[in-house]
Protein backbone atom coordinates (compact mmCIF):
# COMPACT_ATOMS: atom_id res chain seq x y z
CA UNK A 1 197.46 -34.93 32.88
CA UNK A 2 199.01 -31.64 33.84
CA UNK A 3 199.11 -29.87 36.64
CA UNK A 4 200.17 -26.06 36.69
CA UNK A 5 201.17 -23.77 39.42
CA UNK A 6 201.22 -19.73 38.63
CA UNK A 7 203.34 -17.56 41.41
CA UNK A 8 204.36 -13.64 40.95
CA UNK A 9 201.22 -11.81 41.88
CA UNK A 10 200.72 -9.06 44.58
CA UNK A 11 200.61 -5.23 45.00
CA UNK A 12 201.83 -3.07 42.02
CA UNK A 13 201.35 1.01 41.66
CA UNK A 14 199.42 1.54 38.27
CA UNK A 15 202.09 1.81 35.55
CA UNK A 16 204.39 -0.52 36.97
CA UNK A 17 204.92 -4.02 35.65
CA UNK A 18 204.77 -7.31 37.04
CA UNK A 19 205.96 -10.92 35.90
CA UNK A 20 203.58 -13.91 36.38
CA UNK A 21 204.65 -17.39 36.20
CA UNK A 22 202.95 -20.68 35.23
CA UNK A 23 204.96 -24.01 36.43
CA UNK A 24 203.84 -26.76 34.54
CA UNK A 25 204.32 -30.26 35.37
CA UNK A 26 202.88 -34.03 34.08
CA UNK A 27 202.85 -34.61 30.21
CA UNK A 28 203.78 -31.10 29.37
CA UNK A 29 204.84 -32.64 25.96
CA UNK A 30 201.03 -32.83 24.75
CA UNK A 31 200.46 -29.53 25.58
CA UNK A 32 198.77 -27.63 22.31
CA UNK A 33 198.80 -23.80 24.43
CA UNK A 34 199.08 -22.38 27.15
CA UNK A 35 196.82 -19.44 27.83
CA UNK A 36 196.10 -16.44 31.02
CA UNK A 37 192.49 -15.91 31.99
CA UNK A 38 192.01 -13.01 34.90
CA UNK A 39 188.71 -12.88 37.18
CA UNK A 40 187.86 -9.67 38.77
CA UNK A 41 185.35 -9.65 41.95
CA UNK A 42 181.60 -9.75 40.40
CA UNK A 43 182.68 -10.62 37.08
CA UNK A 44 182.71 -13.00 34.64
CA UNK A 45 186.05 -15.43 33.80
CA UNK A 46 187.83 -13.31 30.77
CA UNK A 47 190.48 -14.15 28.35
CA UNK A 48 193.65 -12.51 28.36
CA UNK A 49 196.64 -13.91 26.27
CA UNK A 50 198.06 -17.76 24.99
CA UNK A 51 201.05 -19.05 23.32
CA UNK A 52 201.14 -22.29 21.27
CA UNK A 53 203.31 -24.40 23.10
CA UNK A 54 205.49 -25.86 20.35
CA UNK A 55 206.40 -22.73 17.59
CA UNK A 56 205.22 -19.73 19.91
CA UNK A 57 202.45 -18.25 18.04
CA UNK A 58 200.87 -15.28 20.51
CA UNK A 59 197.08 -14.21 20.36
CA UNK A 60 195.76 -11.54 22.55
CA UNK A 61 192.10 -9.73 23.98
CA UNK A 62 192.68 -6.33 23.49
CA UNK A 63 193.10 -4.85 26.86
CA UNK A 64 195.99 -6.26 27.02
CA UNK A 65 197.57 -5.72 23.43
CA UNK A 66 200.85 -3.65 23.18
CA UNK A 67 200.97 -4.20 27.56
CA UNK A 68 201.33 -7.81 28.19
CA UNK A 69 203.78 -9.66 26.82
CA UNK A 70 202.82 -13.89 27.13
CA UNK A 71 206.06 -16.11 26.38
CA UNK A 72 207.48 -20.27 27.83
CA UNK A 73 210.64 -21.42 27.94
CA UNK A 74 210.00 -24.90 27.47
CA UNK A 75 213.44 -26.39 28.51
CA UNK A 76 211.93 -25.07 32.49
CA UNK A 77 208.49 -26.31 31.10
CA UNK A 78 206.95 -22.64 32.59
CA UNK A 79 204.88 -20.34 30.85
CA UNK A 80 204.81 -16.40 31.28
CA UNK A 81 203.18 -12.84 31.44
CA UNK A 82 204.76 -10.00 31.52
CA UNK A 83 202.32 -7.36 32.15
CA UNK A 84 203.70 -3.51 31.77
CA UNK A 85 201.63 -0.51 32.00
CA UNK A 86 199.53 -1.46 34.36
CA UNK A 87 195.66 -0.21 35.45
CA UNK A 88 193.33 -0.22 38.54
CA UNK A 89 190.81 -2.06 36.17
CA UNK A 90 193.76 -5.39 35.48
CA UNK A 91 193.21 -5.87 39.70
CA UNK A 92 191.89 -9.77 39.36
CA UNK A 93 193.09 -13.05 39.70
CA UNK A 94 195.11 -14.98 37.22
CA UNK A 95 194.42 -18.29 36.15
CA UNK A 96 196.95 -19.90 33.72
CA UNK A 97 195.56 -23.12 31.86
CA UNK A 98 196.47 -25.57 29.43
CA UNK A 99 194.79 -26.90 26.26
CA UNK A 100 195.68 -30.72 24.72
CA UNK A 101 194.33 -29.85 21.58
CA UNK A 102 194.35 -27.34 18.79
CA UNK A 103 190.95 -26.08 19.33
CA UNK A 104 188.39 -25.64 21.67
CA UNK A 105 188.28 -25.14 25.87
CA UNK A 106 191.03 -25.46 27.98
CA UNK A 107 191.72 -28.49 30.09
CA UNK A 108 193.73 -27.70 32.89
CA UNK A 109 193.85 -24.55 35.39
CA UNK A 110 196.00 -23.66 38.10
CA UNK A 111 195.04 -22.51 41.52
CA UNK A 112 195.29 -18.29 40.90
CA UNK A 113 197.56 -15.44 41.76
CA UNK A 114 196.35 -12.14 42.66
CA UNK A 115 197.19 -9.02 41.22
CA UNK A 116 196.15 -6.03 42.66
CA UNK A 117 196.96 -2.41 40.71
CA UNK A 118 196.77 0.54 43.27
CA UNK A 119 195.98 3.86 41.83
């Protein structure tokens, strides 16, 4: 089991950057990635970045390529996103989650942290 908890939303003016957290606790050790999903109002639950847990590999949805920047520091067992550049249209909340195995859906979420890009 794992439990995560993601903190550094709020209010940012578009173009400025912001630094989200993921705080993962429980058997962290079995953790295959850890990935950020965003859900705007009236939409649907979209992917945004992960990070395999143990040798770092990145993968990441194209609005966010070359602006977000996902990364962990496993030693303080917490995930990251930087997100730089940003736009009215990344206003959402953030979900971080964690997958157990290589493939396939995630299996843990965290609670949310808005972000909210003012134009």
């Amino acid at each position: 089991q794992v439990q995560l908890v993601e903190s550094g939303g709020g209010l940012v003016q578009a173009g400025g950057s912001l630094r989200l957290s993921c705080a993962a606790s429980g058997r962290t050790f079995s953790m295959n990635s850890m990935g950020w999903f965003r859900q705007a109002p009236g939409k649907e639950r979209e992917f945004v970045a992960r990070i395999r847990w143990s040798g770092g590999s990145t993968y990441y949805a194209d609005s966010a390529k070359g602006r977000f920047i996902i990364s962990r520091d496993g030693a303080k067992n917490t995930g990251y996103l930087q997100m730089n550049s940003l736009k009215s249209e990344d206003t959402a909340v953030y979900y971080c989650a964690a997958r157990m195995t290589p493939n396939g859906g995630y299996d843990y979420w965290g609670q949310g942290t808005q972000v909210t890009v003012s134009s």
